[in-house]
Structure formats: structure tokens, C-alpha cells
Protein backbone atom coordinates (compact mmCIF):
# COMPACT_ATOMS: atom_id res chain seq x y z
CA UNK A 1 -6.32 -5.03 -21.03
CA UNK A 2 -3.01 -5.05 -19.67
CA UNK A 3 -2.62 -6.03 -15.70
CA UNK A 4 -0.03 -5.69 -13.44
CA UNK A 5 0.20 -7.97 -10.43
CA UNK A 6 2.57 -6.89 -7.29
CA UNK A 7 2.89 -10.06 -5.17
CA UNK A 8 3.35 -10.37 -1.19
CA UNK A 9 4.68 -12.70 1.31
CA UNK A 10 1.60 -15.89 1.92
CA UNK A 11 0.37 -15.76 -1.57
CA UNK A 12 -1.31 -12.41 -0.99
CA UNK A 13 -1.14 -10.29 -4.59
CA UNK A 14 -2.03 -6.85 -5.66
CA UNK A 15 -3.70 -6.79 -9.17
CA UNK A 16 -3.57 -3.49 -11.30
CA UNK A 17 -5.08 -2.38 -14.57
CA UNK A 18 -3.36 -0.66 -17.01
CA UNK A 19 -5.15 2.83 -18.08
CA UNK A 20 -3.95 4.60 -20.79
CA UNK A 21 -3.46 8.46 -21.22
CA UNK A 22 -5.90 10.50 -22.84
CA UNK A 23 -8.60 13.19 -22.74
CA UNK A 24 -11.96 13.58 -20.93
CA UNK A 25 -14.21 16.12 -19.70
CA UNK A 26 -13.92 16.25 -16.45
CA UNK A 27 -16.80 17.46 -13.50
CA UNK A 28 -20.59 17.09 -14.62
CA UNK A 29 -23.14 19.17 -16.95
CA UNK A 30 -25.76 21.17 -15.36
CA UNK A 31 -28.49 19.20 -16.06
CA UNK A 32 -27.24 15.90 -14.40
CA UNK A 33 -29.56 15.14 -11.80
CA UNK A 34 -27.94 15.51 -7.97
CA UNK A 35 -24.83 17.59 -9.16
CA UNK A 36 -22.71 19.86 -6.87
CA UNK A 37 -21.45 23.18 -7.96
CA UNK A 38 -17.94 21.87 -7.18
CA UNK A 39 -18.18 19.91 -10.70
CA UNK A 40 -17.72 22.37 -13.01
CA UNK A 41 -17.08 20.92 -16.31
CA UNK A 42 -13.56 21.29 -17.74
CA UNK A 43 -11.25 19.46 -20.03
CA UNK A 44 -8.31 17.63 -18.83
CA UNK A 45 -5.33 15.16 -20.01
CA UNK A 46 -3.62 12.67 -18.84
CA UNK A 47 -0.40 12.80 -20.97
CA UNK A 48 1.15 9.85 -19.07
CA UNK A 49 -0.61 5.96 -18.98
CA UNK A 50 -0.85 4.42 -15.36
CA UNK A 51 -1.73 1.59 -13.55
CA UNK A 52 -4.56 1.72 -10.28
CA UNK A 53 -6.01 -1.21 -8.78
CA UNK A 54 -7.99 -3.45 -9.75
CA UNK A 55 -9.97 -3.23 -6.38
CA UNK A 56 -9.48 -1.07 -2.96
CA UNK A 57 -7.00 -1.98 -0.85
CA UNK A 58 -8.00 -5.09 0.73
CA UNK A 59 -7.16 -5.94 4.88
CA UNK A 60 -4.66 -8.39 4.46
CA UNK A 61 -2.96 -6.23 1.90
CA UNK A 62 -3.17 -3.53 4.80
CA UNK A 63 -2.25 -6.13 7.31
CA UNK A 64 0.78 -7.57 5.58
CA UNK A 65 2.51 -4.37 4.96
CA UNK A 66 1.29 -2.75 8.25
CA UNK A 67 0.72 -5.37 10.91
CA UNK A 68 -2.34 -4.24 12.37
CA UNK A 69 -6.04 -3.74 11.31
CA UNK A 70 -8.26 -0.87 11.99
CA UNK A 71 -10.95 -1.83 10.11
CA UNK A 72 -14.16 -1.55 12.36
CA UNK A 73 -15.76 -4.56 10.01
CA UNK A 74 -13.44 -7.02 9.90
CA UNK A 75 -12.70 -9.56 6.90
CA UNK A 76 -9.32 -10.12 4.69
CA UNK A 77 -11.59 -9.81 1.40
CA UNK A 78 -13.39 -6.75 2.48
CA UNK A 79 -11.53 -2.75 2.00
CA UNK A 80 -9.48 -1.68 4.51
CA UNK A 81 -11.05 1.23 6.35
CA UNK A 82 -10.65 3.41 9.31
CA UNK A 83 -7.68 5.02 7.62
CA UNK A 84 -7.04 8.46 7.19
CA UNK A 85 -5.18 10.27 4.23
CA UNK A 86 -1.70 10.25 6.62
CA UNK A 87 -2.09 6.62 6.95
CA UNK A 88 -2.51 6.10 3.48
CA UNK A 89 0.78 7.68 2.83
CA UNK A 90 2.32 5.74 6.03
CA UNK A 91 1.23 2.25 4.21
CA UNK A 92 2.38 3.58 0.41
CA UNK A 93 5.49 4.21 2.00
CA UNK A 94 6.31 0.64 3.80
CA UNK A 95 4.38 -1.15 0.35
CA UNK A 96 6.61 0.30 -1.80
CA UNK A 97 10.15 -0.48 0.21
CA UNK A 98 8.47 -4.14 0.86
CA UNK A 99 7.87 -4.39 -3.23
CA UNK A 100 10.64 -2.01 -4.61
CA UNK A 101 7.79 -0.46 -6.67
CA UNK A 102 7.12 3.23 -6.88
CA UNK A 103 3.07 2.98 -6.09
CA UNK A 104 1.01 6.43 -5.14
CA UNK A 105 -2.49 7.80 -4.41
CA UNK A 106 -4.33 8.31 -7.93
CA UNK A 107 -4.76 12.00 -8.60
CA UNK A 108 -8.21 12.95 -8.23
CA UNK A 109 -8.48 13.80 -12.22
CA UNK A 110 -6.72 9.88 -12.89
CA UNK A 111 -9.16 8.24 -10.81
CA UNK A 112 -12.73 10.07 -12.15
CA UNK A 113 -10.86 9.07 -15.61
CA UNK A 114 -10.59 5.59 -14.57
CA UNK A 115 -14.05 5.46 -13.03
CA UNK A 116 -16.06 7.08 -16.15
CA UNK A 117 -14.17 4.64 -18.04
CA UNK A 118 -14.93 6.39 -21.45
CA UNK A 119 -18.64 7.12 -20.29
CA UNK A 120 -20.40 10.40 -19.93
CA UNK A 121 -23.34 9.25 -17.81
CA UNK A 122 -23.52 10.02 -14.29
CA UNK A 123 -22.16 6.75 -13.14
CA UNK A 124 -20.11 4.31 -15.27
CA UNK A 125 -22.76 2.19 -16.18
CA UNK A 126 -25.64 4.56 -16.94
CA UNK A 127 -27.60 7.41 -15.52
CA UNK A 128 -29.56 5.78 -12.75
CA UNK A 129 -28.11 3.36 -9.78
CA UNK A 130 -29.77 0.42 -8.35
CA UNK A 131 -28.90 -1.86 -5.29
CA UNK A 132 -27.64 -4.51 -7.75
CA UNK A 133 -24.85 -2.03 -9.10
CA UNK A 134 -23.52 -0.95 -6.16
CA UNK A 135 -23.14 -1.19 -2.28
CA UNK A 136 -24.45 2.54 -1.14
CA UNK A 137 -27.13 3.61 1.22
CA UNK A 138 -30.19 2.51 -1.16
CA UNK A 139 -28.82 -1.23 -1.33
CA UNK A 140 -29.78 -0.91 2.59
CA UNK A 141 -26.98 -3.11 3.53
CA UNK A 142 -25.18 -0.46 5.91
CA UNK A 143 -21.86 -1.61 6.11
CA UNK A 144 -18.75 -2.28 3.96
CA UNK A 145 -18.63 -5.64 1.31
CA UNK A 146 -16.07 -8.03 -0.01
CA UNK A 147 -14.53 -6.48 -2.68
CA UNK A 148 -15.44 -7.51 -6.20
CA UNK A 149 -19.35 -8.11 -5.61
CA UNK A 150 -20.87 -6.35 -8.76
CA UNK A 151 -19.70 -5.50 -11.89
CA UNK A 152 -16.64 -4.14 -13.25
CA UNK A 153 -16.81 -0.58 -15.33
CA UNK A 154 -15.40 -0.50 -18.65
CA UNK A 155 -11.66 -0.72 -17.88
CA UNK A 156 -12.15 -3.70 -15.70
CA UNK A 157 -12.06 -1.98 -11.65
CA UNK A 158 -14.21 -2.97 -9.62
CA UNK A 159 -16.43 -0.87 -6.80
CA UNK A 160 -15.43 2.29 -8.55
CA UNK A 161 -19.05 3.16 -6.63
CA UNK A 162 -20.37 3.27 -3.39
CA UNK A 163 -18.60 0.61 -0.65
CA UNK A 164 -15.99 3.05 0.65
CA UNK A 165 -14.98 6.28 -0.30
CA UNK A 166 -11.33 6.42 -1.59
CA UNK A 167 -8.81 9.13 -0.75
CA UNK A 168 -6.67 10.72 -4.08
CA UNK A 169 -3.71 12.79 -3.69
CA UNK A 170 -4.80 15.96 -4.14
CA UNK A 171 -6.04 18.75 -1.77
CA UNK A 172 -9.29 20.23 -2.13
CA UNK A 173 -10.35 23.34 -4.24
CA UNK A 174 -12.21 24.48 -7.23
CA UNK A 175 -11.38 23.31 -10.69
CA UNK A 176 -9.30 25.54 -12.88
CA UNK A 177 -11.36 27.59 -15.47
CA UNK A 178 -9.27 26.37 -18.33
CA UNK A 179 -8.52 23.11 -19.65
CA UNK A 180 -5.43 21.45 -17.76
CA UNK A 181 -2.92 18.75 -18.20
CA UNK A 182 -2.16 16.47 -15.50
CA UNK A 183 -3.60 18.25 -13.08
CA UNK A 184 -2.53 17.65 -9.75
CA UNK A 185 -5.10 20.16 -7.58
CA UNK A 186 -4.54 23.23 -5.62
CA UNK A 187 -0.68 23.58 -4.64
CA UNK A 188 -2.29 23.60 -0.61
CA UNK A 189 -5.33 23.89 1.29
CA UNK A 190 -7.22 22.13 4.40
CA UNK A 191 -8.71 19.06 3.15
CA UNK A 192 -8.09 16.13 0.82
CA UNK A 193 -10.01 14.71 -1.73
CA UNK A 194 -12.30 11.64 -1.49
CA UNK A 195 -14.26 9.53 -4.37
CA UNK A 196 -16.77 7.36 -5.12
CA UNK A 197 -19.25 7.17 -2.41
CA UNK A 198 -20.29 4.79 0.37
CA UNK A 199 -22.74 1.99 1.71
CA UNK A 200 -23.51 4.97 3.81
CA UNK A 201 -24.37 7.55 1.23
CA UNK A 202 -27.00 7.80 -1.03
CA UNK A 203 -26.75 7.63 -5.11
CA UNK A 204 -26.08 11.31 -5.59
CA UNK A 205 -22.63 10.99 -3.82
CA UNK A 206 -21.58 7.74 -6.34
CA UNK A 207 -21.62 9.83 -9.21
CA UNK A 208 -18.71 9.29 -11.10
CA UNK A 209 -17.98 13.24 -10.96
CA UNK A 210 -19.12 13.93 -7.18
CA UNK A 211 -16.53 15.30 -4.46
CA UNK A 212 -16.32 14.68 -0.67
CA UNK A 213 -13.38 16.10 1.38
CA UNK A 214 -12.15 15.79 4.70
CA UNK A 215 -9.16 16.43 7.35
CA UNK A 216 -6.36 14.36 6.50
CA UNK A 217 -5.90 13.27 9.72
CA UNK A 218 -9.34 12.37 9.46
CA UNK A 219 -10.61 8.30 9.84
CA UNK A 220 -14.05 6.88 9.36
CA UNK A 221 -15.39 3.65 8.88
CA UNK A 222 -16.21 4.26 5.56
CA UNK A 223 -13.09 5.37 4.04
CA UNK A 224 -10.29 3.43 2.29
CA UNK A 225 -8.35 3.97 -1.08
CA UNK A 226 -6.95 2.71 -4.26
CA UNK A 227 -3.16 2.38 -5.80
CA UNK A 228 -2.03 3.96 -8.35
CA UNK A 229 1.43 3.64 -10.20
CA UNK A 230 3.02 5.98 -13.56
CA UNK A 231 4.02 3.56 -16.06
């Protein structure tokens, strides 16, 4: 697989995977256990390859480019959390003037692509989730990890599930009816779009295809994000 690392002042580097364009189904079926009616299955491509990271943003990636930490769990290996969609964009925009790259949030349709990594069970490695796959509220550990603790999907990313949630660019809404290329969401709405679960929710919210949503003003201690970058 091809990698792309983005290095920083004191040895601190960014490492991102390359994913290449193509087509998926995205959403659920009906008969996956613990769906939402918000994952209505639909076809979508991805016309354009693109690099996301390897891992979530780490705290001293955050702390380089932003020189603080709001992290409530703190630890320069573990996600960076506490962070709301606005700060997301806040750090994207210092990170990329620091590294004269042109780095984004993933979509929400690139980063379920990424995550089912050319799977159609309900999380990349299978249908069922178990506390050695993943850091979510049945693994009973009840706060954030290091990054890079269990095994990579199929593309090579790591915590894809559970640990934090992880913001994507797009607003909130229901998927079109149609199939869609690069879809980029609603044109405006309320909230944004997060992914993947946390160490505080259970299995049915690390589905590869389940939705969460909030303010984008909004910060918990179990939110945090990915990069993403057009090749």
C-alpha cells in the first residue's frame, strides 16, 4: 500500500494511507443486527483516490500545530479529544500552512469507504465485535487508548472502531435515494457528522455504517478526527 508521511518539527510525523477510488454500497441492509434507519443502502463512488490517516490525530500532533491540549485524558500517543468540528477546521487550517499541504476532514462517504475496507459485514473485520477488536463500551475500559492497540482493517488504519468518534466534513441528513458520486452531504443543516464509535458506546454504534451527529460547536471527551488529503 502506498503511504504518505507529513513530518513536523521534534521528529513528530503524520503517516497516511493511500485509498484508491472506487465503488461501494454505502449504509447497511435491513437485516444487520443494531441498524438505524439513517443507513439506507445506496451506491456511491469515489471517482478521485485519497490519502486519510493512518491513525486519529494524535496530542502532540494537536499540540505541535496548536500549542495547547484539551484532551481530558492526557498522553502524546493517545487521540486528541475535547475538540469540536470548528476546532477541527481551526487545526486543518494552521497544519496545512505549517506543512504547505492541502489536508481536509474525510467526507463521511470516503471515510465508511475506508473503514469497510472492501468488506460488507457490519464491522471491518466480521459481523460480531469483541473487547479484543476494539476499545468501546463492552471492552469495559471507559476511557480513550493509545492509538494503534488492535488490529488494522484491510487498508492498513487503525481504530477505524470504537476509541473516539471522528468528525467528517459533511452536515447531517438523509442519504440521497439514488446512487451518487462523490457525495459531499446535504448543501446545510444543524449538525455534523461523526464515525466510528467510542470506549463509551456500545457495539451497535461501531458499525462500520452507523451515524452520530452533533453541534459543531460541540466538544466531548470522546470525540477526535482523522486527515484526509485528494491525491
Amino acid at each position: 500500500m502506498e503511504t504518505k508521511v507529513i513530518e513536523l518539527d521534534q521528529g513528530i510525523k503524520l503517516e497516511m494511507i493511500l485509498i484508491l477510488g472506487g465503488s461501494f454500497e454505502m449504509g447497511s441492509p435491513k437485516n444487520e443486527k443494531n441498524r438505524f434507519d439513517d443507513e439506507k443502502v445506496h451506491d456511491v463512488t469515489l471517482t478521485n483516490s485519497f490519502y486519510i490517516g493512518k491513525h486519529q490525530i494524535t496530542q502532540d500532533v494537536w499540540e505541535m500545530v496548536m500549542a495547547y491540549n484539551p484532551s481530558q485524558t492526557l498522553g502524546k500517543n493517545f487521540p486528541v479529544t475535547n475538540i469540536s468540528w470548528n476546532d477541527c477546521k481551526n487545526f486543518i487550517t494552521k497544519f496545512n500552512y505549517l506543512t504547505k499541504e492541502n489536508c481536509r476532514l474525510p467526507t463521511e462517504s470516503e471515510w465508511e469507504f475506508a473503514c469497510k475496507a472492501e468488506t460488507n459485514w457490519a464491522y471491518s473485520f466480521g459481523d460480531n465485535i469483541t473487547p479484543n477488536d476494539a476499545n468501546y463500551a463492552g471492552s469495559k475500559i471507559g476511557k480513550i487508548m493509545p492509538i494503534g492497540q488492535y488490529s488494522p482493517n484491510n487498508f492498513g488504519l487503525y481504530d477505524m472502531h470504537g476509541n473516539v468518534w471522528e468528525w467528517c466534513e459533511d452536515w447531517y441528513g438523509d442519504y440521497p435515494k439514488k446512487s451518487s458520486t462523490n457525495p459531499k452531504g446535504i448543501a446545510e443543516g444543524t449538525y455534523r457528522v461523526l464515525r466510528g464509535g467510542s470506549f463509551d458506546y456500545n457495539e451497535m454504534y461501531a458499525r462500520s455504517s452507523a451515524r452520530n451527529f452533533n453541534f459543531p460547536f460541540d466538544r466531548t471527551n470522546d470525540y477526535g478526527f482523522r486527515l484526509a488529503l485528494t491525491k
